[in-house]
Structure formats: C-alpha cells, structure tokens
C-alpha atoms as a PDB file:
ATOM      1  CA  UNK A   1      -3.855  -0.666  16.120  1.00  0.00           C
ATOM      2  CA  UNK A   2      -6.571   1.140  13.058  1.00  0.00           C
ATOM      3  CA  UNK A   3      -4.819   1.842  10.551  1.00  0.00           C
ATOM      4  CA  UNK A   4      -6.456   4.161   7.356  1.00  0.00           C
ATOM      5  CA  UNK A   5      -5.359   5.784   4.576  1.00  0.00           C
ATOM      6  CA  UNK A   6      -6.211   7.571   1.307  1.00  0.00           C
ATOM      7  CA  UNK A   7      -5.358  10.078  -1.633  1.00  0.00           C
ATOM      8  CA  UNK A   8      -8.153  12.491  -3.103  1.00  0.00           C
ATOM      9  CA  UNK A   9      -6.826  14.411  -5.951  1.00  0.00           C
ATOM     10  CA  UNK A  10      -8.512  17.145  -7.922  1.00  0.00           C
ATOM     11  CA  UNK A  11      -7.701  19.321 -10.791  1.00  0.00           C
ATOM     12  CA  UNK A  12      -5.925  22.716 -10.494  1.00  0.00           C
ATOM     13  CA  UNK A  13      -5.960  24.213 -13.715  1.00  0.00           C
ATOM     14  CA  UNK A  14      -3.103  21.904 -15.519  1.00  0.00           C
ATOM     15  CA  UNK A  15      -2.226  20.543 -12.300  1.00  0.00           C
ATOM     16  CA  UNK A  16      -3.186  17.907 -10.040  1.00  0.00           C
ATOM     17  CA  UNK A  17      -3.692  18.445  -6.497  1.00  0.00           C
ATOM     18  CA  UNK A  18      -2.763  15.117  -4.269  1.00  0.00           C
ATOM     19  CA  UNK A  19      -3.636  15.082  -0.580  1.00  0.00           C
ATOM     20  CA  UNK A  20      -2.377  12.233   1.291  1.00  0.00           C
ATOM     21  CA  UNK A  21      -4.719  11.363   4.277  1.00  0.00           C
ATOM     22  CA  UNK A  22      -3.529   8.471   7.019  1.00  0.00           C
ATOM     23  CA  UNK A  23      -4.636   8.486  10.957  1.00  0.00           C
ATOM     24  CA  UNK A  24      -3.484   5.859  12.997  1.00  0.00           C
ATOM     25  CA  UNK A  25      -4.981   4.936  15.841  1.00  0.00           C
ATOM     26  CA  UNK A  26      -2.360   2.983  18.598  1.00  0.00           C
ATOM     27  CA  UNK A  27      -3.371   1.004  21.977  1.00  0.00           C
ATOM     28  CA  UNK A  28      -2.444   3.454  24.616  1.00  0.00           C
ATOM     29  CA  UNK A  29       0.064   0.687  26.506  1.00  0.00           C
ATOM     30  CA  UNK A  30       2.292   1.107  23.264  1.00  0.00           C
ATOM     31  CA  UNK A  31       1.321   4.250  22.501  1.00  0.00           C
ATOM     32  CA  UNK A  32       4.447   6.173  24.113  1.00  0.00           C
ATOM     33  CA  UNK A  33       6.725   3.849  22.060  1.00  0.00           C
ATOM     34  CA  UNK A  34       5.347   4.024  18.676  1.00  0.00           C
ATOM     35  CA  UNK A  35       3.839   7.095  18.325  1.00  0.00           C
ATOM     36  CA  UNK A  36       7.522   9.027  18.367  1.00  0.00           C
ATOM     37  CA  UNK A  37       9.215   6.640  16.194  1.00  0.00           C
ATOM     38  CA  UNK A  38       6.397   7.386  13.652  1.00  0.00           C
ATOM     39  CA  UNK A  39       6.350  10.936  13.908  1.00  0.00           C
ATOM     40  CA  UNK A  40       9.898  10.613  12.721  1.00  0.00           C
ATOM     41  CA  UNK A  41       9.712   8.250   9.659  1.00  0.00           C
ATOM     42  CA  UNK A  42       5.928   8.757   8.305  1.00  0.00           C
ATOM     43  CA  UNK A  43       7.117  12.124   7.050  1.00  0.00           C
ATOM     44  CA  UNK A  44       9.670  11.047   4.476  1.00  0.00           C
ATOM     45  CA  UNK A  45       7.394   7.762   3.992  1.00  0.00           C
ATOM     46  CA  UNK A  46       4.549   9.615   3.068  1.00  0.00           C
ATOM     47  CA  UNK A  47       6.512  11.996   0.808  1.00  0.00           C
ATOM     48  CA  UNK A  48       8.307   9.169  -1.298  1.00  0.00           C
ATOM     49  CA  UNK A  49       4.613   7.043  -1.254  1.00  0.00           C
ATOM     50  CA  UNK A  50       3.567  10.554  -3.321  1.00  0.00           C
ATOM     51  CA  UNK A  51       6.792  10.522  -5.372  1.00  0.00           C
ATOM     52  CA  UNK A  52       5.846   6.994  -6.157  1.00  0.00           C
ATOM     53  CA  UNK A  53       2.072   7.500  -7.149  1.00  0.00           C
ATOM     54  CA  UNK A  54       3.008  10.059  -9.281  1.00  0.00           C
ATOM     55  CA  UNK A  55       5.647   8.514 -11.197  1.00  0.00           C
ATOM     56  CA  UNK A  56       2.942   5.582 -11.590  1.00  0.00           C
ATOM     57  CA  UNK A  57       0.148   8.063 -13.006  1.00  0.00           C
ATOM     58  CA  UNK A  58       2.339   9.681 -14.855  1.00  0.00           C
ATOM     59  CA  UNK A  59       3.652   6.334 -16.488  1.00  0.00           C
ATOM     60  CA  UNK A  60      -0.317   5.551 -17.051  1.00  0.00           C
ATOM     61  CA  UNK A  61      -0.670   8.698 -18.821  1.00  0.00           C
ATOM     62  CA  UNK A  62       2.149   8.208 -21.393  1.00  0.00           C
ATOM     63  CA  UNK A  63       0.580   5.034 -22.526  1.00  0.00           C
ATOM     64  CA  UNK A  64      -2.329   6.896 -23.974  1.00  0.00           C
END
C-alpha cells in the first residue's frame, strides 16, 4: 500500500483556503476489502484532520 498526503493553502481575501489532498494506492488482492471501509471513514477523518490543523494555526497565530 502508497500512501500520500498534503494541504496547500492560499489566501482568499481574509480567508484561507485549505485543500486536503491524499490518494492511496491498495494491492489489488485487498483491494475489495479496504477500499469500501475507507470510503466510509476517510470522509469524517479528513474533515476533523482540517478541524484540527486549523485550531493548531489558529493557536500559532494568537501567540503573535
């Protein structure tokens, strides 16, 4: 299994846009197992990972 992920973020007037990239890349003889069951959690994964990072920066930021 390849694994890879990333954020790129860029400024949006005030804001900060966040894209969260990950592929995965599974052996086909486990393929039909694990691909489902991560099409269900990733989702909600991936959303609280943002939640997290942004909580993080945003902590960063308050320090200045």
């Amino acid at each position: 299994m390849q694994f890879r992920a990333s954020f790129a973020c860029e400024p949006v007037g005030e804001n900060t846009l966040v894209t969260r990239t990950m592929a995965v890349q599974l052996n086909p003889v486990v393929r039909w197992l694990i691909e489902p069951i991560l099409r269900r959690t990733l989702p909600a994964n991936i959303e609280a990972e943002v939640e997290r990072a942004k909580a993080y920066v945003e902590d960063l930021g308050g320090r200045t």
